[in-house]
PDB file of N, CA and C in Angstrom:
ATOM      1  N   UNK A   1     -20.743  -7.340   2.816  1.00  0.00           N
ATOM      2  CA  UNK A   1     -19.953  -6.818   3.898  1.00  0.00           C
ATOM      3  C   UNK A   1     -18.681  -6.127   3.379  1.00  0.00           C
ATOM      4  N   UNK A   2     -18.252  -6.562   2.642  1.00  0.00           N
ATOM      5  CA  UNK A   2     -16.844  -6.135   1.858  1.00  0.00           C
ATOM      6  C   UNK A   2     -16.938  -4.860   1.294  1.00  0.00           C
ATOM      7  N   UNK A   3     -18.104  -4.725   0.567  1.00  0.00           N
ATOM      8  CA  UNK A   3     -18.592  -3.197   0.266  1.00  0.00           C
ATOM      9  C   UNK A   3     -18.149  -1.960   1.195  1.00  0.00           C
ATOM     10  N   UNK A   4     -18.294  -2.183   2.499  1.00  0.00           N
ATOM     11  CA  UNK A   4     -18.170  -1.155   3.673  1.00  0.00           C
ATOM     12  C   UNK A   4     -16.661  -1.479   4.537  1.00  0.00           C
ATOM     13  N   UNK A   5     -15.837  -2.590   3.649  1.00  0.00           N
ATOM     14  CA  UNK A   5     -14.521  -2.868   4.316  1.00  0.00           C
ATOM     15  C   UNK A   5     -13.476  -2.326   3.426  1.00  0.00           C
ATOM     16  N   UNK A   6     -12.326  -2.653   4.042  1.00  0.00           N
ATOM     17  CA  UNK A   6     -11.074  -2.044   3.645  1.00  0.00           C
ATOM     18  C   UNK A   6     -10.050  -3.251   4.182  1.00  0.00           C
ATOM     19  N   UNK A   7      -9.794  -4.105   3.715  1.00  0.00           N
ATOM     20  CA  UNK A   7      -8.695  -4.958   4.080  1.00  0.00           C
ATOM     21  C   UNK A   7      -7.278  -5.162   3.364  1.00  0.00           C
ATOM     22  N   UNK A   8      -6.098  -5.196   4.112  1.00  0.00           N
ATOM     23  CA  UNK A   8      -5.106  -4.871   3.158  1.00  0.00           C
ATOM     24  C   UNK A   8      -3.771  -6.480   3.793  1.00  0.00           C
ATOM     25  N   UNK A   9      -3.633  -6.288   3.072  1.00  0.00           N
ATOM     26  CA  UNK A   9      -2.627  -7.072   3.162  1.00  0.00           C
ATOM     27  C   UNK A   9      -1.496  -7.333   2.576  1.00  0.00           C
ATOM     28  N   UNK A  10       0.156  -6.956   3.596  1.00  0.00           N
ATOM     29  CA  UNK A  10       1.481  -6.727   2.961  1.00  0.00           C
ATOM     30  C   UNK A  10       2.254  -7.858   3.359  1.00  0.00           C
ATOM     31  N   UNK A  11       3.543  -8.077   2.720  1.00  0.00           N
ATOM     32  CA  UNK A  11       4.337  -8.772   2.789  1.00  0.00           C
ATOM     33  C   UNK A  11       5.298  -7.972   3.877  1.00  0.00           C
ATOM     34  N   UNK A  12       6.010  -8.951   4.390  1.00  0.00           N
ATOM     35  CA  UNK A  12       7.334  -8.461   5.224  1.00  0.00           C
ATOM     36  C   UNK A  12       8.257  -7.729   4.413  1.00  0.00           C
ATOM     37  N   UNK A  13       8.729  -8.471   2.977  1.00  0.00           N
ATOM     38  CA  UNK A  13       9.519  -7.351   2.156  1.00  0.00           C
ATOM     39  C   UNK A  13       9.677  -7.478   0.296  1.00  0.00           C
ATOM     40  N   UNK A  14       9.758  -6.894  -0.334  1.00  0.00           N
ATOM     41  CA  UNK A  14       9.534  -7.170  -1.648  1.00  0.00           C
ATOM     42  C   UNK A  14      11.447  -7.552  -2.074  1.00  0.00           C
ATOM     43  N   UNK A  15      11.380  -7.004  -3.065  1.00  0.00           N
ATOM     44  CA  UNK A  15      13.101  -7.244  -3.740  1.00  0.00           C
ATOM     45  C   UNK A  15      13.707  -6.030  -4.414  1.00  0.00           C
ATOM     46  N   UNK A  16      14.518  -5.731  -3.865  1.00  0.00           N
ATOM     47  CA  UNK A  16      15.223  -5.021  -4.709  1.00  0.00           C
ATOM     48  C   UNK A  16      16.482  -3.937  -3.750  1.00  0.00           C
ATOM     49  N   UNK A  17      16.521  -2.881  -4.157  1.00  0.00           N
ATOM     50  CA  UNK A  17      17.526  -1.889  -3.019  1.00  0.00           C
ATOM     51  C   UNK A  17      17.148  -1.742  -1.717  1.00  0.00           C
ATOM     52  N   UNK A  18      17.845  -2.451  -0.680  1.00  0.00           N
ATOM     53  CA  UNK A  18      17.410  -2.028   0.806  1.00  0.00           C
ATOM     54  C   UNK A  18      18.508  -1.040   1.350  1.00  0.00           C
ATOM     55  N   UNK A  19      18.596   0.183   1.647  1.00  0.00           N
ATOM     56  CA  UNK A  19      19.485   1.158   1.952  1.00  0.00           C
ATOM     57  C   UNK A  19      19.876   0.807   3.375  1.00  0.00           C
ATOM     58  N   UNK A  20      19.029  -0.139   4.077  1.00  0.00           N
ATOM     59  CA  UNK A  20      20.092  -0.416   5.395  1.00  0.00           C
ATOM     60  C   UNK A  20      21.227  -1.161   5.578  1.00  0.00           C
ATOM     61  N   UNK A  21      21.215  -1.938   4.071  1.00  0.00           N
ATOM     62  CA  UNK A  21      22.687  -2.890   3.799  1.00  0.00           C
ATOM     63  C   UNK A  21      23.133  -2.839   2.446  1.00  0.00           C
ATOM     64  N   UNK A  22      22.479  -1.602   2.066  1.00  0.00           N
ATOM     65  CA  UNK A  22      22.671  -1.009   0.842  1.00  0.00           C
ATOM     66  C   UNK A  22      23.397  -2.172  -0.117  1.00  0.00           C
ATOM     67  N   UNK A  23      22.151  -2.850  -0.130  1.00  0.00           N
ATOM     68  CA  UNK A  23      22.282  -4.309  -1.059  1.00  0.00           C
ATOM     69  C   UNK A  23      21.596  -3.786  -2.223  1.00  0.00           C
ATOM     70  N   UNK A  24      21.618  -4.062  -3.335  1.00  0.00           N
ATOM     71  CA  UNK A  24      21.190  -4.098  -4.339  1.00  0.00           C
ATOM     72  C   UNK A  24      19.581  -4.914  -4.649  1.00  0.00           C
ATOM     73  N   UNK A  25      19.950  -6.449  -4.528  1.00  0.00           N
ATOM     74  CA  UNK A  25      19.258  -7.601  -4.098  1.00  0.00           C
ATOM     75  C   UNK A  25      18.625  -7.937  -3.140  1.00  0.00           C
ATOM     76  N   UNK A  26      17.961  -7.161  -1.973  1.00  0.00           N
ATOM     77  CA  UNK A  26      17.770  -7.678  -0.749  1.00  0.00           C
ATOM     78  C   UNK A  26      16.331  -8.127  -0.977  1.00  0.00           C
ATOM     79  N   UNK A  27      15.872  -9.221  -0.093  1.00  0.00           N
ATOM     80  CA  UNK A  27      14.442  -9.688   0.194  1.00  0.00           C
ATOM     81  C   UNK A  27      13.857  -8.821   0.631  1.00  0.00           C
ATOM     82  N   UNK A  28      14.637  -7.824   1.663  1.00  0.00           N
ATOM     83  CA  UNK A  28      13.975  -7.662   2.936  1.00  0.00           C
ATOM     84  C   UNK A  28      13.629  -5.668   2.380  1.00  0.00           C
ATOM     85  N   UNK A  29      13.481  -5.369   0.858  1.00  0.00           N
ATOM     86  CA  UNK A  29      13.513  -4.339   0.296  1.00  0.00           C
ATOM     87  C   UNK A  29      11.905  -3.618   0.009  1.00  0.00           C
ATOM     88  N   UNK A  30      11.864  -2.305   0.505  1.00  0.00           N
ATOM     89  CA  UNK A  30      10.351  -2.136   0.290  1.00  0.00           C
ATOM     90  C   UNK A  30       9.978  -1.721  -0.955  1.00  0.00           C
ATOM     91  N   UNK A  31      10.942  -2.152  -1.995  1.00  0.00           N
ATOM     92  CA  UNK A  31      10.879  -2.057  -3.299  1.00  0.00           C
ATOM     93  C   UNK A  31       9.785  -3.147  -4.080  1.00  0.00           C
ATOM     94  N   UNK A  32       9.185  -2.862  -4.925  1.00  0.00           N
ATOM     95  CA  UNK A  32       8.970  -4.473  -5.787  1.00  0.00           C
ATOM     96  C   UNK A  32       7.606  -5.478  -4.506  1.00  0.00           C
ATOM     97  N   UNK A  33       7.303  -4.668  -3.548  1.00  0.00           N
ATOM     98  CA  UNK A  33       6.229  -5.446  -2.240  1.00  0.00           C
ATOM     99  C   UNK A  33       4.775  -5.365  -2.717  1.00  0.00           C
ATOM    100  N   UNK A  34       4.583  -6.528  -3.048  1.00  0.00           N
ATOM    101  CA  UNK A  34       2.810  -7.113  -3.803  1.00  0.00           C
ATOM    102  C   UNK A  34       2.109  -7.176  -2.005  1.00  0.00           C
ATOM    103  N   UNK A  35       1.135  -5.915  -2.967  1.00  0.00           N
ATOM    104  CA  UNK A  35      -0.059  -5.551  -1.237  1.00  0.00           C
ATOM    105  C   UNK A  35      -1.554  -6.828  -1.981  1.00  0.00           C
ATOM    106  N   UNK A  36      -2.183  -6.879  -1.179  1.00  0.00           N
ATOM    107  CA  UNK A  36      -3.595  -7.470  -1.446  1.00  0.00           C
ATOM    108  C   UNK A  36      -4.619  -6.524  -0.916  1.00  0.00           C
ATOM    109  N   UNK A  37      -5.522  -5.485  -1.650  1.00  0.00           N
ATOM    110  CA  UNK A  37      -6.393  -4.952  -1.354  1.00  0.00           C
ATOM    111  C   UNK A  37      -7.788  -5.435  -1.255  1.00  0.00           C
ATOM    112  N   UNK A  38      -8.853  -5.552  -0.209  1.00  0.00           N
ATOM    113  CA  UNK A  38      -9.932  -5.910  -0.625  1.00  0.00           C
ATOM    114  C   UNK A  38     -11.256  -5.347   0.437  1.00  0.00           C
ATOM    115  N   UNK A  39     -12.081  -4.895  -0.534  1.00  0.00           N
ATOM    116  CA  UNK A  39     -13.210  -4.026   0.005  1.00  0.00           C
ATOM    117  C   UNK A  39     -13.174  -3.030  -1.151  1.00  0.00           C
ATOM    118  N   UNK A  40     -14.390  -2.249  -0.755  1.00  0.00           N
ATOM    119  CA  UNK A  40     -14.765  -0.998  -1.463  1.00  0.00           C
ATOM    120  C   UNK A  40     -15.004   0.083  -0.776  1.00  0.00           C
ATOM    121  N   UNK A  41     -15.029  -0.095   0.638  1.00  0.00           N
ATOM    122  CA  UNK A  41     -15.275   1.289   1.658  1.00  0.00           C
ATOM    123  C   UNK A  41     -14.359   2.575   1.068  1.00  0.00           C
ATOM    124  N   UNK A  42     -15.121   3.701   1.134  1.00  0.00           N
ATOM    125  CA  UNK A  42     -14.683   5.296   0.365  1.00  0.00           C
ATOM    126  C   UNK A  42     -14.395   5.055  -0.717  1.00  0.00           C
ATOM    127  N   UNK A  43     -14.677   4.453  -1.973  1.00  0.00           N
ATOM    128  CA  UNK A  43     -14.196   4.043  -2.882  1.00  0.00           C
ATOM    129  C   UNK A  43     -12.855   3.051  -3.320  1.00  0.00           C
ATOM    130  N   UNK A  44     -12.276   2.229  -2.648  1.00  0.00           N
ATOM    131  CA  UNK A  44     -11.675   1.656  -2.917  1.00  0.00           C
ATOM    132  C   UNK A  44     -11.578   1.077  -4.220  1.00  0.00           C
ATOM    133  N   UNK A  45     -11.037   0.724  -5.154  1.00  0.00           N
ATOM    134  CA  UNK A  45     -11.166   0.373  -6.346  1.00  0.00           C
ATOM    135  C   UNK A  45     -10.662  -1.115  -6.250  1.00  0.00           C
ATOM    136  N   UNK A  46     -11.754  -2.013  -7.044  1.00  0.00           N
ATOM    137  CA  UNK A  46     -11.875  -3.559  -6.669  1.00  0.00           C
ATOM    138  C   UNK A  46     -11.530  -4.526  -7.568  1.00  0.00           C
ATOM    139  N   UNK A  47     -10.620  -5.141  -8.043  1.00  0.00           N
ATOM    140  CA  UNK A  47     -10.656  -6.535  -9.514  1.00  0.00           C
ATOM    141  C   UNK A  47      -9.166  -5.927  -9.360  1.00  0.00           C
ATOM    142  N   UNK A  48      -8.734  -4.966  -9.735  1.00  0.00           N
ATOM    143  CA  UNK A  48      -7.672  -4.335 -10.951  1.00  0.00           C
ATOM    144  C   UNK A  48      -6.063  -4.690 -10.085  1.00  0.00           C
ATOM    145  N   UNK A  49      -5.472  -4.940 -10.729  1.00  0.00           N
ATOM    146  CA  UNK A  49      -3.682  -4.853 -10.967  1.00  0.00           C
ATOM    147  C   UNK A  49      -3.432  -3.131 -10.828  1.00  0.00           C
ATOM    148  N   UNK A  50      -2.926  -2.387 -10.032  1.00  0.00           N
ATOM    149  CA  UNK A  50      -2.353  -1.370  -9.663  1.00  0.00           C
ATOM    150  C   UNK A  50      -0.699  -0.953 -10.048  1.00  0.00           C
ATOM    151  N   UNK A  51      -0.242  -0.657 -10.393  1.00  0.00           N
ATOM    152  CA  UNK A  51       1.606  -0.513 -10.123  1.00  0.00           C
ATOM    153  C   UNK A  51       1.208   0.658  -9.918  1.00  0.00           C
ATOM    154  N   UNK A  52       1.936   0.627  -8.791  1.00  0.00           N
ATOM    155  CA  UNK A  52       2.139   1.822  -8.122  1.00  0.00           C
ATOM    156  C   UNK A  52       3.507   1.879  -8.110  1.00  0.00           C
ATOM    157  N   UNK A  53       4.848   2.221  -8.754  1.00  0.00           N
ATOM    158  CA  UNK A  53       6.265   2.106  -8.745  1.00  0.00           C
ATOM    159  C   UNK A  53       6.761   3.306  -7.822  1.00  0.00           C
ATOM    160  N   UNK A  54       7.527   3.127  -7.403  1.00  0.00           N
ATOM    161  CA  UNK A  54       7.829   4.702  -6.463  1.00  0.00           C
ATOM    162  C   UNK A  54       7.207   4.930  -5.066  1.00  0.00           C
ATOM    163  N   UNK A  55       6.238   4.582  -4.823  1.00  0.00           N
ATOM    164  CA  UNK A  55       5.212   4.362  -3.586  1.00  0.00           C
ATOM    165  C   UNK A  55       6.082   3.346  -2.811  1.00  0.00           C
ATOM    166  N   UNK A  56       5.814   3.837  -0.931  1.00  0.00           N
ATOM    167  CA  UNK A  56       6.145   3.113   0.128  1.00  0.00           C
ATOM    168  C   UNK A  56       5.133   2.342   0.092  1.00  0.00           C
ATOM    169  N   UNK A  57       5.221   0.780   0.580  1.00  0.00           N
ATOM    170  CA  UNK A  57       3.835   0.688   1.406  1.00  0.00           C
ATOM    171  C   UNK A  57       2.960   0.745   2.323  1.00  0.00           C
ATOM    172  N   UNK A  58       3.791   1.987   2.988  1.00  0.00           N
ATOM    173  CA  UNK A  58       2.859   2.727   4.273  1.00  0.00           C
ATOM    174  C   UNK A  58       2.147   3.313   3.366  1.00  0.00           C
ATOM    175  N   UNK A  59       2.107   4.280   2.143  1.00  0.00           N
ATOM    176  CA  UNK A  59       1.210   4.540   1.125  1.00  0.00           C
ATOM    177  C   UNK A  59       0.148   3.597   0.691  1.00  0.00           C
ATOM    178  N   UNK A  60      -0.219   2.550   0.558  1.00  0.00           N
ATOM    179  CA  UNK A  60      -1.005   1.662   0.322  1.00  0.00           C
ATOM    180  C   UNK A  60      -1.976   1.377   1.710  1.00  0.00           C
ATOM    181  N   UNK A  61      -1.291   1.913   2.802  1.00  0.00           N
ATOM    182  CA  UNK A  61      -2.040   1.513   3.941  1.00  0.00           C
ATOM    183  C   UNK A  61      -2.881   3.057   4.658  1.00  0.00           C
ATOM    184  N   UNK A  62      -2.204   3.936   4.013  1.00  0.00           N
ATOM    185  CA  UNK A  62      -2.394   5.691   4.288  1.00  0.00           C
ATOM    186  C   UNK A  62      -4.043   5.249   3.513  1.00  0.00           C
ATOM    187  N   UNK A  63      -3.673   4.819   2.094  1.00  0.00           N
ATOM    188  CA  UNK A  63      -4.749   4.978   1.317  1.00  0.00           C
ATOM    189  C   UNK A  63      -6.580   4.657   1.690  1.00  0.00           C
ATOM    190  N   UNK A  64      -6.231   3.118   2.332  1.00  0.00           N
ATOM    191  CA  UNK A  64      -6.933   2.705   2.408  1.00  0.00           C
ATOM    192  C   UNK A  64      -7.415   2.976   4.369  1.00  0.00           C
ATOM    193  N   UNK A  65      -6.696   3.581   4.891  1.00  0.00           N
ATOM    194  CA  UNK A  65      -7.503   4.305   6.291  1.00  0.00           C
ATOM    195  C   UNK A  65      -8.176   5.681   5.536  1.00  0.00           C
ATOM    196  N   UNK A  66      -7.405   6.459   4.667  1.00  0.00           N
ATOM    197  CA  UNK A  66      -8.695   6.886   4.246  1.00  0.00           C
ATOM    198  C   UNK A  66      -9.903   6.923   4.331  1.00  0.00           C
ATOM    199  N   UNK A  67      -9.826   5.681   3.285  1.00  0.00           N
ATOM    200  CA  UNK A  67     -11.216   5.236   2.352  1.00  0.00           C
ATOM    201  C   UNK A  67     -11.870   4.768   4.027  1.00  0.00           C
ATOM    202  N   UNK A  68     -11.845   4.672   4.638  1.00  0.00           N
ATOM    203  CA  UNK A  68     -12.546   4.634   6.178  1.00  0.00           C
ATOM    204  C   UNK A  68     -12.700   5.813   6.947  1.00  0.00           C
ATOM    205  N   UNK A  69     -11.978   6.356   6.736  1.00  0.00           N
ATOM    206  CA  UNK A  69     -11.952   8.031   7.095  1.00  0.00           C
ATOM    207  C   UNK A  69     -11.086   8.249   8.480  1.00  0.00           C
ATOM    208  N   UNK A  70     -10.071   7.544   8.090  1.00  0.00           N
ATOM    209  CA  UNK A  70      -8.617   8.095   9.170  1.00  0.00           C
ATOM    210  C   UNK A  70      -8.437   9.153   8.407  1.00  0.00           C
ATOM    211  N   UNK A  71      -7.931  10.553   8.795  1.00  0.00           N
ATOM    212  CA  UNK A  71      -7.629  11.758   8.155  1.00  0.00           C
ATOM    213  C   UNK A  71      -5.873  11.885   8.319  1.00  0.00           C
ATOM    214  N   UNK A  72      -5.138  10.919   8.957  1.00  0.00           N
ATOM    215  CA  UNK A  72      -4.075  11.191   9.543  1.00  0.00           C
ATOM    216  C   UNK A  72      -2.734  10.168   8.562  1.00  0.00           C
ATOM    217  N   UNK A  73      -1.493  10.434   8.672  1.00  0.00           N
ATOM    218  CA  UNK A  73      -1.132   9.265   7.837  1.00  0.00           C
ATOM    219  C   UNK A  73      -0.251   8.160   9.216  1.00  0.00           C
ATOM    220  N   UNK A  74      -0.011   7.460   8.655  1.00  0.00           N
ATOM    221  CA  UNK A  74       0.617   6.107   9.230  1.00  0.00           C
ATOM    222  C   UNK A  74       2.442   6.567   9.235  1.00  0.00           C
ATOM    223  N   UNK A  75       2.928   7.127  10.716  1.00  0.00           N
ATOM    224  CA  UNK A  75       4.206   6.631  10.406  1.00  0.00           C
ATOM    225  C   UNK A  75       4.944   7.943  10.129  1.00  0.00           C
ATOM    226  N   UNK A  76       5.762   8.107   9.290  1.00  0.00           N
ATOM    227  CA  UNK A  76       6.810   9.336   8.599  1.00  0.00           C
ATOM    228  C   UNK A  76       6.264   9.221   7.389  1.00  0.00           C
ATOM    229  N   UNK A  77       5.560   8.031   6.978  1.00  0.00           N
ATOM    230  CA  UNK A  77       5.548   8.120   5.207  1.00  0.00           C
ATOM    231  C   UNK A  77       4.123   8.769   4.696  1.00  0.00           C
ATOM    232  N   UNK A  78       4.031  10.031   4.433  1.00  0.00           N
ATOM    233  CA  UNK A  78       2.734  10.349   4.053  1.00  0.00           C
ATOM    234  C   UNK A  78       2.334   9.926   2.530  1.00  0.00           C
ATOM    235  N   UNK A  79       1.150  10.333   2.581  1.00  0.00           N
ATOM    236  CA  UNK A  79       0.721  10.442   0.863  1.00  0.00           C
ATOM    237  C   UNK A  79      -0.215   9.178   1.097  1.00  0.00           C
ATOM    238  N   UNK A  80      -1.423   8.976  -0.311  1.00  0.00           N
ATOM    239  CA  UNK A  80      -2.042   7.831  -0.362  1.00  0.00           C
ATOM    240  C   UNK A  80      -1.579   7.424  -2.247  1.00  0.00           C
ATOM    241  N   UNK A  81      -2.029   6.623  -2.941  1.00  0.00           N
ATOM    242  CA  UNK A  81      -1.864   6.298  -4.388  1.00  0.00           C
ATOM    243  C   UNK A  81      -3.817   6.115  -4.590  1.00  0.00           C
ATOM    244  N   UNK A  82      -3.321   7.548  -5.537  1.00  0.00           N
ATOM    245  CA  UNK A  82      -4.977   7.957  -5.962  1.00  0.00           C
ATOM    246  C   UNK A  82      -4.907   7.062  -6.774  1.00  0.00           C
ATOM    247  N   UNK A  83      -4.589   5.728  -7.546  1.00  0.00           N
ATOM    248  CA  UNK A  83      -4.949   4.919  -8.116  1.00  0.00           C
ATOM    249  C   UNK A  83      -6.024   3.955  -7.412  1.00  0.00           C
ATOM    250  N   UNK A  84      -5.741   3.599  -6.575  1.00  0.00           N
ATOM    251  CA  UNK A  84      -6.632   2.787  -5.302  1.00  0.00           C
ATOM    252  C   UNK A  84      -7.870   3.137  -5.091  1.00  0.00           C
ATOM    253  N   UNK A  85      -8.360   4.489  -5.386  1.00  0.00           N
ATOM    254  CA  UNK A  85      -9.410   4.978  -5.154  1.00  0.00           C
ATOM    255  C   UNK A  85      -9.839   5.522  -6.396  1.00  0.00           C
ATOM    256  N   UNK A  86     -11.194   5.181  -6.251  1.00  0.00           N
ATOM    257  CA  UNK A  86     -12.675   5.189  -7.312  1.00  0.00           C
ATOM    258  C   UNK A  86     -12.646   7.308  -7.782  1.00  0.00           C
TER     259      UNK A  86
END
């Protein structure tokens, strides 16, 4: 079943610079945020450790509607991380 899925899963916030309290340190930072990918639908790529550094994680979620065949992105944050995909 997983073959033909796409499941993702984010945290509320990773660590590092949050520009709304332009903290350095914040929890609540979309910096440094460990996603859980799982499936292979449109190629998803399956086992592997990713860094994606620089990437939102509306990017991680762009990616994987993709790989299902949303053509559209999620939000203001476009782009997907062609690492994710086969």
């Amino acid at each position: 079943m997983l073959d033909n899925s796409a499941l993702v899963m984010l945290h509320e916030g990773g660590h590092g610079y949050d520009p709304a309290s332009a903290s350095e340190n914040s929890s609540h930072s979309t910096e440094n945020m460990i996603s859980l990918c799982a499936g292979r639908a449109g190629g998803l790529v399956a086992g592997h450790h990713i860094p994606a550094l620089g990437y939102h994680p509306v990017n991680v979620l762009n990616t994987a509607m993709r790989a299902v065949g949303v053509e559209q992105d999620l939000g203001e944050v476009v782009g997907t991380i062609a690492g994710l995909l086969v």
